[in-house]
Protein backbone atom coordinates (compact mmCIF):
# COMPACT_ATOMS: atom_id res chain seq x y z
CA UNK A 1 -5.27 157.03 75.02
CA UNK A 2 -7.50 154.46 73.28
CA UNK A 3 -9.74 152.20 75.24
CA UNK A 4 -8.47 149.15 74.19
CA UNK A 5 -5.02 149.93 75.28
CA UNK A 6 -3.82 149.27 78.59
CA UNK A 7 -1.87 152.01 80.81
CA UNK A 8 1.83 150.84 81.17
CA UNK A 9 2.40 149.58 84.33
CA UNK A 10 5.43 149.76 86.08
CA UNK A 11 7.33 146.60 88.29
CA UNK A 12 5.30 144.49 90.38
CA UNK A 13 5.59 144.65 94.09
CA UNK A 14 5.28 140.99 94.43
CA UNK A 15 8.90 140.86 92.70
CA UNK A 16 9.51 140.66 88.77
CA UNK A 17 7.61 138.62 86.50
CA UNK A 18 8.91 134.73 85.74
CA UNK A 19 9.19 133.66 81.94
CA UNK A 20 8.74 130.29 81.55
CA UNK A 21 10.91 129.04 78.70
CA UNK A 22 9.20 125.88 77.90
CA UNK A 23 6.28 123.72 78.92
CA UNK A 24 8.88 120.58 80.39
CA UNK A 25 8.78 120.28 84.06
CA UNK A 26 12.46 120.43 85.83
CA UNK A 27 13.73 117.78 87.39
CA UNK A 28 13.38 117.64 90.84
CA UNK A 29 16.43 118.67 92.75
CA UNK A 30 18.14 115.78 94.26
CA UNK A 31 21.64 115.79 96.70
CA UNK A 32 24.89 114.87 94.70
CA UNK A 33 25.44 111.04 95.22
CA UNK A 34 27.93 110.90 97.54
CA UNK A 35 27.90 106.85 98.62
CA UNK A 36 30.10 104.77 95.76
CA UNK A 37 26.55 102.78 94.79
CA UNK A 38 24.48 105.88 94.06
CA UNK A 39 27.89 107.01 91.95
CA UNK A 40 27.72 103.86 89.77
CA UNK A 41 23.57 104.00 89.30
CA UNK A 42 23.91 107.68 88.40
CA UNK A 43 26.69 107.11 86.26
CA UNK A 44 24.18 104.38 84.65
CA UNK A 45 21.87 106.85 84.24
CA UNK A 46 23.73 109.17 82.29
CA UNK A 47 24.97 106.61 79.70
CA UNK A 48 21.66 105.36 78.88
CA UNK A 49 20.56 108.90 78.64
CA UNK A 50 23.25 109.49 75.96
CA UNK A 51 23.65 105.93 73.78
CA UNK A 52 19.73 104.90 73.88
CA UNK A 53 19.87 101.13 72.83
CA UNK A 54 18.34 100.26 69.43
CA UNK A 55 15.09 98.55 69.19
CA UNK A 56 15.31 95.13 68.42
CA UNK A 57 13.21 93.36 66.08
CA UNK A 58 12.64 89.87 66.24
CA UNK A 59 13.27 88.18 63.15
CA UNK A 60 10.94 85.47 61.83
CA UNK A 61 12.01 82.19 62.71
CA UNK A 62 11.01 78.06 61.13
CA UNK A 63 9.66 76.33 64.12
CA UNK A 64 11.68 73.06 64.08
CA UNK A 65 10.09 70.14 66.06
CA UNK A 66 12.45 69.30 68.93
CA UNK A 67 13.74 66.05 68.76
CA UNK A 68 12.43 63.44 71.42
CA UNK A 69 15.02 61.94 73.67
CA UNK A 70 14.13 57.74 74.37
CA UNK A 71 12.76 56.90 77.78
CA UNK A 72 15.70 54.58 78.27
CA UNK A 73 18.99 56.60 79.81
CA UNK A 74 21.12 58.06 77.07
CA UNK A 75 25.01 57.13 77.24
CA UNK A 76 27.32 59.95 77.17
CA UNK A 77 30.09 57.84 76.13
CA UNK A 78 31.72 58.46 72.55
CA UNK A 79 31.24 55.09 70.21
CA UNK A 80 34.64 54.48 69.93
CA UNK A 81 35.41 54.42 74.13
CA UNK A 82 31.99 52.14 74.00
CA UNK A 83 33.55 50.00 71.72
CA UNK A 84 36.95 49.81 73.43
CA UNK A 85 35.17 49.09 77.13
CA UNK A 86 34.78 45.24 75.44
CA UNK A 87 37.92 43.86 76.17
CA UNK A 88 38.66 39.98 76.21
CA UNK A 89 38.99 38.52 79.42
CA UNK A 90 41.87 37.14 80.39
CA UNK A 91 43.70 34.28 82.05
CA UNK A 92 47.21 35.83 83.05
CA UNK A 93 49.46 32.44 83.84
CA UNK A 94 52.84 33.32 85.67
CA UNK A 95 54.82 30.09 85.51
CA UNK A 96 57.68 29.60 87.66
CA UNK A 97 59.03 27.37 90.74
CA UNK A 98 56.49 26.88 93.68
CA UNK A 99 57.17 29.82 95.84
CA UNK A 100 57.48 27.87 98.92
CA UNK A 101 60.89 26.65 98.18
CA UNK A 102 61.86 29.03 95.01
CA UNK A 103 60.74 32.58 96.24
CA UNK A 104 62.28 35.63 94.71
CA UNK A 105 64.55 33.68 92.27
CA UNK A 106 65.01 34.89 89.07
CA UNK A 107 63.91 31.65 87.70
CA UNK A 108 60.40 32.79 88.89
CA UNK A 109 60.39 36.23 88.01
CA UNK A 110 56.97 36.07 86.80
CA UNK A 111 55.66 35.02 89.95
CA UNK A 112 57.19 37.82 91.19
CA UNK A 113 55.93 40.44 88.32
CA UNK A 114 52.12 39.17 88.92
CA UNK A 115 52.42 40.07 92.64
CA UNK A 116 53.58 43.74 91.94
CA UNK A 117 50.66 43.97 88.95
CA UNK A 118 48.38 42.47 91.43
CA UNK A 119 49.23 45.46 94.06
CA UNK A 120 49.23 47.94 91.37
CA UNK A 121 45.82 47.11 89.95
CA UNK A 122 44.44 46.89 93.33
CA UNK A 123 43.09 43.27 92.81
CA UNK A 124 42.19 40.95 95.71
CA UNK A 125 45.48 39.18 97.28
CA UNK A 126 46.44 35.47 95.79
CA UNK A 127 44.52 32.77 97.63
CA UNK A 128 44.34 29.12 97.01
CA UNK A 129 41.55 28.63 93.96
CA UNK A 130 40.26 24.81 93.77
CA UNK A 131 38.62 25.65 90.58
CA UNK A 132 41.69 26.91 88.84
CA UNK A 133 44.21 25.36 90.96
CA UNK A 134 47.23 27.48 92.26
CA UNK A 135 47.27 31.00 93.68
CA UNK A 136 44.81 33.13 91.95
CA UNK A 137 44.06 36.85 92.39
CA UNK A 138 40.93 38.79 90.96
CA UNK A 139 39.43 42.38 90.60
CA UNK A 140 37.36 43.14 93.53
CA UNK A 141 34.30 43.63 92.25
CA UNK A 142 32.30 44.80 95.53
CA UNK A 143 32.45 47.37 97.65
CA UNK A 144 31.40 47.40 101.51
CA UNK A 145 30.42 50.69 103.43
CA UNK A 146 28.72 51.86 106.52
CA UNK A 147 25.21 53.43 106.01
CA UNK A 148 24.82 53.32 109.91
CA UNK A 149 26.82 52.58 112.92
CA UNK A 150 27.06 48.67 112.82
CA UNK A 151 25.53 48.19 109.39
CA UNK A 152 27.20 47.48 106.07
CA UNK A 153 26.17 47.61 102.81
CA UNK A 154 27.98 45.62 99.79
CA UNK A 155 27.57 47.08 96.54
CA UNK A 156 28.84 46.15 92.80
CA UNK A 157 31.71 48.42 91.49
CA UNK A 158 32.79 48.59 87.68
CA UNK A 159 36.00 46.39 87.29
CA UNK A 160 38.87 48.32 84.87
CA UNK A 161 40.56 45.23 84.25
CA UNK A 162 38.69 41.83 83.19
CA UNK A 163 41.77 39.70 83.98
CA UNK A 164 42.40 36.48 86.40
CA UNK A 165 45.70 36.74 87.69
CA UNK A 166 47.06 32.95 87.89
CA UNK A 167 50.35 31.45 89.22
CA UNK A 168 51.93 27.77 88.62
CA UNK A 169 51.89 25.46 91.79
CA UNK A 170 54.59 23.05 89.90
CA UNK A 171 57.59 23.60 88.65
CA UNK A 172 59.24 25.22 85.86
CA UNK A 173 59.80 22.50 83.33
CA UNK A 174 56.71 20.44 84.08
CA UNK A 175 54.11 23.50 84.44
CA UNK A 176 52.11 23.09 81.10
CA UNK A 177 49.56 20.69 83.39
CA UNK A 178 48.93 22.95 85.48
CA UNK A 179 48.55 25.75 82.62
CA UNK A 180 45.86 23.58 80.65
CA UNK A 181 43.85 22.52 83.60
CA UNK A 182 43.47 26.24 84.60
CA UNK A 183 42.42 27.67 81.23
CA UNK A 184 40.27 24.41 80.73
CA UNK A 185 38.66 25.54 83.70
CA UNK A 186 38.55 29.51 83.00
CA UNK A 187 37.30 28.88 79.35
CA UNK A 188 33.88 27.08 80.82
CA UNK A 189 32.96 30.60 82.20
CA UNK A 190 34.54 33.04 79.65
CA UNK A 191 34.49 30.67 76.18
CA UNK A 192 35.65 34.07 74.13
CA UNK A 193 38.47 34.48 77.07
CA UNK A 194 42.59 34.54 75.88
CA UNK A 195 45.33 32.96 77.72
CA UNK A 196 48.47 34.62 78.29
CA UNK A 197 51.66 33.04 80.40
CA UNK A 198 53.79 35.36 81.70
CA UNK A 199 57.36 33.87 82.06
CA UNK A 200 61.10 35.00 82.87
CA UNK A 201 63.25 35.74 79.50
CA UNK A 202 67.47 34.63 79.91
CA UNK A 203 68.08 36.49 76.70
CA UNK A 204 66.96 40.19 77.88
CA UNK A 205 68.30 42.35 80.47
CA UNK A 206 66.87 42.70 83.72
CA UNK A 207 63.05 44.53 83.48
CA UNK A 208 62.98 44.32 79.94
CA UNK A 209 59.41 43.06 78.60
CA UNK A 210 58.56 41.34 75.41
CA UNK A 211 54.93 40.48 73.71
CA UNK A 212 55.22 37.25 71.23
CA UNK A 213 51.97 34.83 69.84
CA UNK A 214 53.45 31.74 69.19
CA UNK A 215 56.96 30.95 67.93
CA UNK A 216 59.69 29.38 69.09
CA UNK A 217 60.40 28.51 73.13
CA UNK A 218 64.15 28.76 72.29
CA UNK A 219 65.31 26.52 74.97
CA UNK A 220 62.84 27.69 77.96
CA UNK A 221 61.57 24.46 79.00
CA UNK A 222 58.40 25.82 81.10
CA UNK A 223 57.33 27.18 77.29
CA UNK A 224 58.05 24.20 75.78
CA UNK A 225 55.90 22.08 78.32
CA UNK A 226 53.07 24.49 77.49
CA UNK A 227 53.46 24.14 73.98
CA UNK A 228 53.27 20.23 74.33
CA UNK A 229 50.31 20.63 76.88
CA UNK A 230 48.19 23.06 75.00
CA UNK A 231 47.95 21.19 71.53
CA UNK A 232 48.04 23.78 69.74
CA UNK A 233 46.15 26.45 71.23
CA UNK A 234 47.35 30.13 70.66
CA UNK A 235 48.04 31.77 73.41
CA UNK A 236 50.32 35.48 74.26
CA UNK A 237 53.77 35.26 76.10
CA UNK A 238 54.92 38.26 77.95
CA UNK A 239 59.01 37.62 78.74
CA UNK A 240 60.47 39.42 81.57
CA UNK A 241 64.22 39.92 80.92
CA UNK A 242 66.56 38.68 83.51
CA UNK A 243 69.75 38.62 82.30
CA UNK A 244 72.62 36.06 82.09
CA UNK A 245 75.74 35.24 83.16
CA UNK A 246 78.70 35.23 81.28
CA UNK A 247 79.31 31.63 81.14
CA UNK A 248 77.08 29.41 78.97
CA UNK A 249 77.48 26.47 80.91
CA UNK A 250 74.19 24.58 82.01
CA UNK A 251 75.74 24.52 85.57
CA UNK A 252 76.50 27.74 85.88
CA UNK A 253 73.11 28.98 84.08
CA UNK A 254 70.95 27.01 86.56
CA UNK A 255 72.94 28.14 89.70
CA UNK A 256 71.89 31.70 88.19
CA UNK A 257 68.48 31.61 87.71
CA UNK A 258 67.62 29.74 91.10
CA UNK A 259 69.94 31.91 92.90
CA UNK A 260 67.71 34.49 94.84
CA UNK A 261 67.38 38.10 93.44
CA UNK A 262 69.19 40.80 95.35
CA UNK A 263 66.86 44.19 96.63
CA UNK A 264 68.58 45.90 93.49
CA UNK A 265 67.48 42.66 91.07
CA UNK A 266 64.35 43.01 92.61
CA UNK A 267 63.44 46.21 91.92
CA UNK A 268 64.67 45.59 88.17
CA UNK A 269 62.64 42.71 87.75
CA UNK A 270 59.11 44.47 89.64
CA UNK A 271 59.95 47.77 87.27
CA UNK A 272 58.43 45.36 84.61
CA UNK A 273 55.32 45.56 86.14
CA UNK A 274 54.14 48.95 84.57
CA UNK A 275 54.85 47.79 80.63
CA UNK A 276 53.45 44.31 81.45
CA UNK A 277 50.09 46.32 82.20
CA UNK A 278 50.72 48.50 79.53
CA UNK A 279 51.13 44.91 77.26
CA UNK A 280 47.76 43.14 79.08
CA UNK A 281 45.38 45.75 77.75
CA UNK A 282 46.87 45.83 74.74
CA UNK A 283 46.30 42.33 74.12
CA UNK A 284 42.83 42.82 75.97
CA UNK A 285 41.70 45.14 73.08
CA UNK A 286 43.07 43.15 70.60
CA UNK A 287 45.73 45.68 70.07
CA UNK A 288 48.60 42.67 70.30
């Protein structure tokens, strides 16, 4: 035997030999996830193991100043709902029979259209106005609330509707007095303001609503006495169809229109309320 060799030697006691395969540590030996959260995470694991994400390189990018906003607040409104927030104010004339003595007639159906647009709007309730003269109802422009127990607070609210809901104290055929003195009076404080009279129409049927400027009054004698009053200032009529009998007569016309409306005529005649709203901010916006 040479000296350099080694004598064969046979199994260890100690148990046989271990061959390490490669230099990697093993994982450490964990229990199977058994709870429904360790599941997912593992599961997690596993993917990202598989589908490494690519590295992302950032590409180079032009530094653009950013653009300053003003120190004054910035409207979010669209120019053209900015534009159609200026309306014209408006003087909305019902002319009619006083309602004392002529309620719910036909003859005054306009009276009776501006107190449905009135409660649809939600404007104050008709009061006695010595400016104006007549009933008049407005937007209500403030607001009270409680901010503790016995304390108010009034605050300004934003009015929809820029309109002054008038109605005639006189009568029918003599109302274009009262008409001038009130938009004499509602001009002072709103000189780029429009009138519009608001009047019953014989020729339509019941609820019906038509939108004129000027022309002729074709025998309604409350238009023509506004004509003759206003000298010749424009102004929008809004005709609220009432019908007519079958007879032409002038007797039989006036017992008609002074007769009062039945709960069915009624309701025709306040149905008109909804397309004379429709009308007023059309004519508001300069639509009409």
């Amino acid at each position: 035997m040479s000296p350099t060799q080694e004598p064969a030697r046979g199994p260890s006691r100690e148990g046989p030999e271990k061959i390490v395969l490669s230099e990697t540590p093993a994982p450490p030996s964990t229990n199977p996830p058994t709870s429904r959260r360790e599941r997912r995470q593992a599961r997690k694991r596993r993917d990202s193991a598989a589908n490494p994400r690519p590295t992302r390189t950032r590409k180079a990018s032009i530094n653009h100043p950013k653009p300053r906003l003003p120190l004054s607040t910035v409207s979010t409104i669209p120019p053209e709902m900015s534009a159609a927030r200026k309306t014209i104010p408006l003087l909305v004339a019902s002319i009619g029979n006083p309602e004392a003595a002529y309620a719910n007639t036909l003859h005054s159906a306009g009276h009776t259209v501006l107190n449905r647009v009135s409660a649809i709007r939600c404007f104050g309730p008709f009061t006695a106005n010595k400016r104006l003269g007549g009933q008049v109802s407005e937007p209500i422009r403030t607001t009270t609330f409680n901010i503790l127990p016995f304390v108010n607070k009034t605050r300004e609210v934003e009015v929809a509707d820029d309109w002054t809901l008038w109605k005639s104290p006189s009568l029918m055929n003599v109302s274009g007095k009262a008409v001038k003195s009130a938009w004499e009076a509602f001009r002072r404080n709103n000189p780029d303001g429009l009138l519009v009279v608001v009047h019953d129409e014989l020729e339509k049927k019941k609820g019906e609503v038509t939108v004129k400027r000027g022309g002729s009054a074709k025998g309604h004698n409350g238009i023509k006495s506004v004509v003759a009053s206003m000298g010749g200032t424009p102004f929008v009529r809004i005709g609220v169809g009432i019908g007519r009998p079958l007879s032409r007569e002038p007797s039989v016309i006036v017992k008609y229109v002074l007769k009062k409306m039945t709960p069915e005529e009624q309701y025709e005649i306040e149905s008109a309320a909804g397309p004379v709203i429709e009308a007023l901010r059309d004519v508001a916006e300069g639509l009409r």
